[in-house]
Structures are given as structure tokens and as C-alpha cells.
C-alpha atoms as a PDB file:
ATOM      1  CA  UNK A   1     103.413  93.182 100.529  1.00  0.00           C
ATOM      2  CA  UNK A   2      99.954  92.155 101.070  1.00  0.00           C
ATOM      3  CA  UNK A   3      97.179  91.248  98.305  1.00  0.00           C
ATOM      4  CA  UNK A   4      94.704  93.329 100.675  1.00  0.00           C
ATOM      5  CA  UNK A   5      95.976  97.134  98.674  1.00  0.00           C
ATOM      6  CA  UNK A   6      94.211  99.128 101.602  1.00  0.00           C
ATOM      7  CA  UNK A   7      96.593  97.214 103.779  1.00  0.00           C
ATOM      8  CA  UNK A   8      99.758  98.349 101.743  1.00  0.00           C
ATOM      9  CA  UNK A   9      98.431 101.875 101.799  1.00  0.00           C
ATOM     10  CA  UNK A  10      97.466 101.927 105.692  1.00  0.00           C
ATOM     11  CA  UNK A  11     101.205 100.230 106.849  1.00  0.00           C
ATOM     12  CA  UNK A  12     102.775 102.587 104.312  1.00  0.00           C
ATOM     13  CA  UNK A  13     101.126 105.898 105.670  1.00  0.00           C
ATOM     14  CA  UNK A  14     102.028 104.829 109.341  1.00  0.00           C
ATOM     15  CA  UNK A  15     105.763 103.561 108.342  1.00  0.00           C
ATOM     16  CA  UNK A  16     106.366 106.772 106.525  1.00  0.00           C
ATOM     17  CA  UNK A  17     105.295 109.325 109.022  1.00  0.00           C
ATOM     18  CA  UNK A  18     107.528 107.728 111.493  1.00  0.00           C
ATOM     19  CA  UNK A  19     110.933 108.189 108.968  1.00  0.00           C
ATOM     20  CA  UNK A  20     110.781 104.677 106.965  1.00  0.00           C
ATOM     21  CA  UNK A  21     110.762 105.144 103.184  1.00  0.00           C
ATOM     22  CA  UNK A  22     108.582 101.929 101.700  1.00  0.00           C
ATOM     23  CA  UNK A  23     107.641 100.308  98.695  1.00  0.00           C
ATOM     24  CA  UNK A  24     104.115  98.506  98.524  1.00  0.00           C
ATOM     25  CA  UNK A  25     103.266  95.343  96.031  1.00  0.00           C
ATOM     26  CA  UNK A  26      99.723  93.734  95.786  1.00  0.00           C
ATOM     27  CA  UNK A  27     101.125  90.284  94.620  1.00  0.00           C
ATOM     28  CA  UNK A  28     103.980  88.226  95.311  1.00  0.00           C
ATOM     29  CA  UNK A  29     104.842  88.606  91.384  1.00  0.00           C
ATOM     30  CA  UNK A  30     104.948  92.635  91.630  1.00  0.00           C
ATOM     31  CA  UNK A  31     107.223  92.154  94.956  1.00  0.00           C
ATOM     32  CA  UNK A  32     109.608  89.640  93.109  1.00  0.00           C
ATOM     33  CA  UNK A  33     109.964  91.714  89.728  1.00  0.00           C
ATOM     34  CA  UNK A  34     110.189  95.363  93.063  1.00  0.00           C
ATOM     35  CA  UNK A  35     113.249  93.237  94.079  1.00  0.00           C
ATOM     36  CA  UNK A  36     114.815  92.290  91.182  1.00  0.00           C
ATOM     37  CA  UNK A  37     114.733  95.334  89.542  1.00  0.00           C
ATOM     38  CA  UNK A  38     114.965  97.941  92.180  1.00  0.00           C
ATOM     39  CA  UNK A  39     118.767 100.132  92.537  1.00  0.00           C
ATOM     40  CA  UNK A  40     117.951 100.400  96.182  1.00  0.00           C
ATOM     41  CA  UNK A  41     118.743  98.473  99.112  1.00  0.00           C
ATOM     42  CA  UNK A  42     115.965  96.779 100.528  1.00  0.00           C
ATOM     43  CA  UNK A  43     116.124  95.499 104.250  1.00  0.00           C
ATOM     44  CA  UNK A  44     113.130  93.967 105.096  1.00  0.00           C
ATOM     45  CA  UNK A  45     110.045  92.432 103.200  1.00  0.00           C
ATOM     46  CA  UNK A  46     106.661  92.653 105.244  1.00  0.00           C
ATOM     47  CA  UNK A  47     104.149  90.020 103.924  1.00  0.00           C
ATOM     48  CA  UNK A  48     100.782  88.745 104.298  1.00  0.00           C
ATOM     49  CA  UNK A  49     101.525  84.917 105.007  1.00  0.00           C
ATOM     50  CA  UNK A  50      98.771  84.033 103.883  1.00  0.00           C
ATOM     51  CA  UNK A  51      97.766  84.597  99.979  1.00  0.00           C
ATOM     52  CA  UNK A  52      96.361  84.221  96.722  1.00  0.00           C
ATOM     53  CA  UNK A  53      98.512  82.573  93.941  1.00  0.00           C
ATOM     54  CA  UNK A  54     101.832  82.744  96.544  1.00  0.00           C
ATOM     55  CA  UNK A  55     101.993  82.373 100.143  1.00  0.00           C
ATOM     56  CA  UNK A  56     104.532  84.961 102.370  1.00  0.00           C
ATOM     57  CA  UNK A  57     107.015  82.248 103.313  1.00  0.00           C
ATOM     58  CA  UNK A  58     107.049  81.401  99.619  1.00  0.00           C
ATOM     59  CA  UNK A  59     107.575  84.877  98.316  1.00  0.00           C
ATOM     60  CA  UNK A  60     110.633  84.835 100.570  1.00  0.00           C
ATOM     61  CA  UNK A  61     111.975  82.340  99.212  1.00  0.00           C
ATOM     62  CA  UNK A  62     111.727  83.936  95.911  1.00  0.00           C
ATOM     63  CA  UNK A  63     112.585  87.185  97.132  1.00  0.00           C
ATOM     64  CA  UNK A  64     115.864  86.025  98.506  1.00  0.00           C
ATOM     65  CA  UNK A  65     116.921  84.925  94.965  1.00  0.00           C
ATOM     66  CA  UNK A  66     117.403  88.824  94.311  1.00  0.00           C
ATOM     67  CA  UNK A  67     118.185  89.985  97.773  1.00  0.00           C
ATOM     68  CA  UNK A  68     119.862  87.520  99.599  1.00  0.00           C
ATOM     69  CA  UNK A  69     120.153  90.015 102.773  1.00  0.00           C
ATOM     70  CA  UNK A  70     116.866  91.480 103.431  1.00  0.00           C
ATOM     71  CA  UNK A  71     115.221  90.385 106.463  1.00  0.00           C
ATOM     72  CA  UNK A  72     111.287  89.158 106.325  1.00  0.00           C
ATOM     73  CA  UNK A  73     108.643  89.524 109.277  1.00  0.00           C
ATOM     74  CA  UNK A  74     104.975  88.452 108.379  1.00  0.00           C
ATOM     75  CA  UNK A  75     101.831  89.403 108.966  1.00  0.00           C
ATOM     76  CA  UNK A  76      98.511  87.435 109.505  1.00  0.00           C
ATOM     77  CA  UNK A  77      94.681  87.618 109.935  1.00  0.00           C
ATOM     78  CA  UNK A  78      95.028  84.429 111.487  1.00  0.00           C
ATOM     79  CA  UNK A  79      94.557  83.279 115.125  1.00  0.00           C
ATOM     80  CA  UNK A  80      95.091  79.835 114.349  1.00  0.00           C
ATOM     81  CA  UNK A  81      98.847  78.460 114.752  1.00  0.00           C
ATOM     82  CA  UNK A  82     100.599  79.415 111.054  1.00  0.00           C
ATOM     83  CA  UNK A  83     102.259  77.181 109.178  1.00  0.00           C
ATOM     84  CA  UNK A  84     103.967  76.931 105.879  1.00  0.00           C
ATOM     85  CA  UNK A  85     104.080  74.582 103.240  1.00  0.00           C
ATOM     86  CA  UNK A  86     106.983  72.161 105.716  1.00  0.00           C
ATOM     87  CA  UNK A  87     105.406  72.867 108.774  1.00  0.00           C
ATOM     88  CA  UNK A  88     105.231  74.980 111.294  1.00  0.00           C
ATOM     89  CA  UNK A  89     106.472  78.205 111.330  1.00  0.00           C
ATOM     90  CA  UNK A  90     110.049  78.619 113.159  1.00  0.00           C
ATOM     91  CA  UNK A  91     110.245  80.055 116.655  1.00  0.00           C
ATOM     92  CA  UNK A  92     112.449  82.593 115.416  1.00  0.00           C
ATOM     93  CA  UNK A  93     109.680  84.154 112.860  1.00  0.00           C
ATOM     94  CA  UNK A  94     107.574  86.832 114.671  1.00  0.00           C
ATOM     95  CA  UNK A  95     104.005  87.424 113.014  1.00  0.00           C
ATOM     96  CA  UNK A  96     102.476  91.197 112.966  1.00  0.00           C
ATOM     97  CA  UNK A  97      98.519  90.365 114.071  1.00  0.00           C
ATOM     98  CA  UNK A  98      95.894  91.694 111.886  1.00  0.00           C
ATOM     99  CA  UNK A  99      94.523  94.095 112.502  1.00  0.00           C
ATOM    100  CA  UNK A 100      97.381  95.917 114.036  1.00  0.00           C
ATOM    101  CA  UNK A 101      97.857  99.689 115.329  1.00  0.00           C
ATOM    102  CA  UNK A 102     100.621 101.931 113.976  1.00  0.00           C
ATOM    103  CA  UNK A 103     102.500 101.295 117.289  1.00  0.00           C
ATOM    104  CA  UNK A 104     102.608  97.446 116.563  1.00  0.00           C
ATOM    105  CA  UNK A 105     103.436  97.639 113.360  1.00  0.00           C
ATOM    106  CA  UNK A 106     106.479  99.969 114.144  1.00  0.00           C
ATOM    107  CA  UNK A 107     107.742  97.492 116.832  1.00  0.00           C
ATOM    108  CA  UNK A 108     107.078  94.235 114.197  1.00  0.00           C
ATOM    109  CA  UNK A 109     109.784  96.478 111.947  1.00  0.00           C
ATOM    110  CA  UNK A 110     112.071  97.630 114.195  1.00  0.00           C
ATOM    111  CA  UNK A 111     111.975  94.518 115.756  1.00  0.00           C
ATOM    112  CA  UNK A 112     112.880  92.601 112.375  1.00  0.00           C
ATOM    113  CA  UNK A 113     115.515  95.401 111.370  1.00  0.00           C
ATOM    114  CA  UNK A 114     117.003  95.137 114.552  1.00  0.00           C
ATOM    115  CA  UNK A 115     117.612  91.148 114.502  1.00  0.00           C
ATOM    116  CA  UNK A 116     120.618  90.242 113.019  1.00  0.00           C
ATOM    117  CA  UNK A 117     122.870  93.301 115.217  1.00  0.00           C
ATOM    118  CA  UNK A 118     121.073  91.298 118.116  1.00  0.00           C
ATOM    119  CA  UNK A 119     122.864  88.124 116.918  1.00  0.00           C
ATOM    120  CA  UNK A 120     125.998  89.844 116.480  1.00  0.00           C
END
């Protein structure tokens, strides 16, 4: 999810060469209504954190109203220390750099998929 479309269309292109089938949304409201009306599993929501209208740790919040079980990692333009609308970000939360090569944005998602077996 990022309001930036060429973005969506870039990390798509590299996620699906590598295997990774992916759905894109240009607005938190088109990724909300993607998860509440989508059949298939989703397992993890990659968003701009910061946005128009809806910020990324927002949309989570949203998004988890529909699927409680997908995992989030974020993605920023932003050098500056990130924060959301309680503070600052968690230590947990990685943050994919803009601009980022195909390489780092496959790590940010395996990374992120990979989490919660690491916890296990």
C-alpha cells in the first residue's frame, strides 16, 4: 500500500518475479475495503507510513479489524526518526527505506513473514 501508484507497481514487479503473489492499493480506504472483502489469506500489509488522508500505523489498525493475523512492515521516505500518532515507533517495527532495491525490499518481507515463527 502506498499513495505513490508507481511505488505499488515497482514493489509488485520485484515481489512477483521472486514467487510472492501481491495485491496493490493507492489509499488506505482501497486497502481496508482489499481486506475486508478479499477470500484470500493475506499475511502481511506493506505501507507507506507516511500518507495522505491515513497514516500506515493507522491503516493497521484498521486493517486488523478484518485480518486480525496479518503481519505489517512499513516503509518510509523519511530519514528523520518516525513516529506515529502515540509516539515513537516500537523497536520491534522495522521500516523499508525509500528508495529501496529489489534485494531490500525482499529481505523487509521475508523478514516480516518470518517474525512470528522467530518468536515461536
Amino acid at each position: 500500500m502506498d499513495d505513490e501508484r508507481a511505488i505499488c507497481e515497482i514493489a509488485e514487479e520485484l515481489l512477483r518475479a521472486v514467487g510472492y503473489q501481491t495485491v496493490a492499493a493507492n489509499s488506505g480506504a482501497e486497502a481496508i475495503e482489499l481486506a475486508r472483502s478479499l477470500p484470500q489469506p493475506i499475511d502481511l500489509l506493506l505501507t507507506d507510513l507516511v500518507m495522505p488522508l491515513m497514516n500506515g500505523s493507522v491503516l493497521a489498525t484498521h486493517f486488523a479489524e478484518y485480518r486480525p493475523n496479518t503481519r505489517v512492515s512499513y516503509m518510509s521516505g523519511y530519514a528523520a526518526p518516525l513516529i506515529n500518532d502515540e509516539g515513537v515507533m516500537p523497536s520491534d517495527v522495522t521500516v523499508l527505506a525509500k528508495p529501496f532495491t529489489g534485494a531490500a525490499l525482499r529481505r523487509a518481507v521475508r523478514t516480516a513473514l518470518n517474525a512470528d515463527r522467530q518468536a515461536h
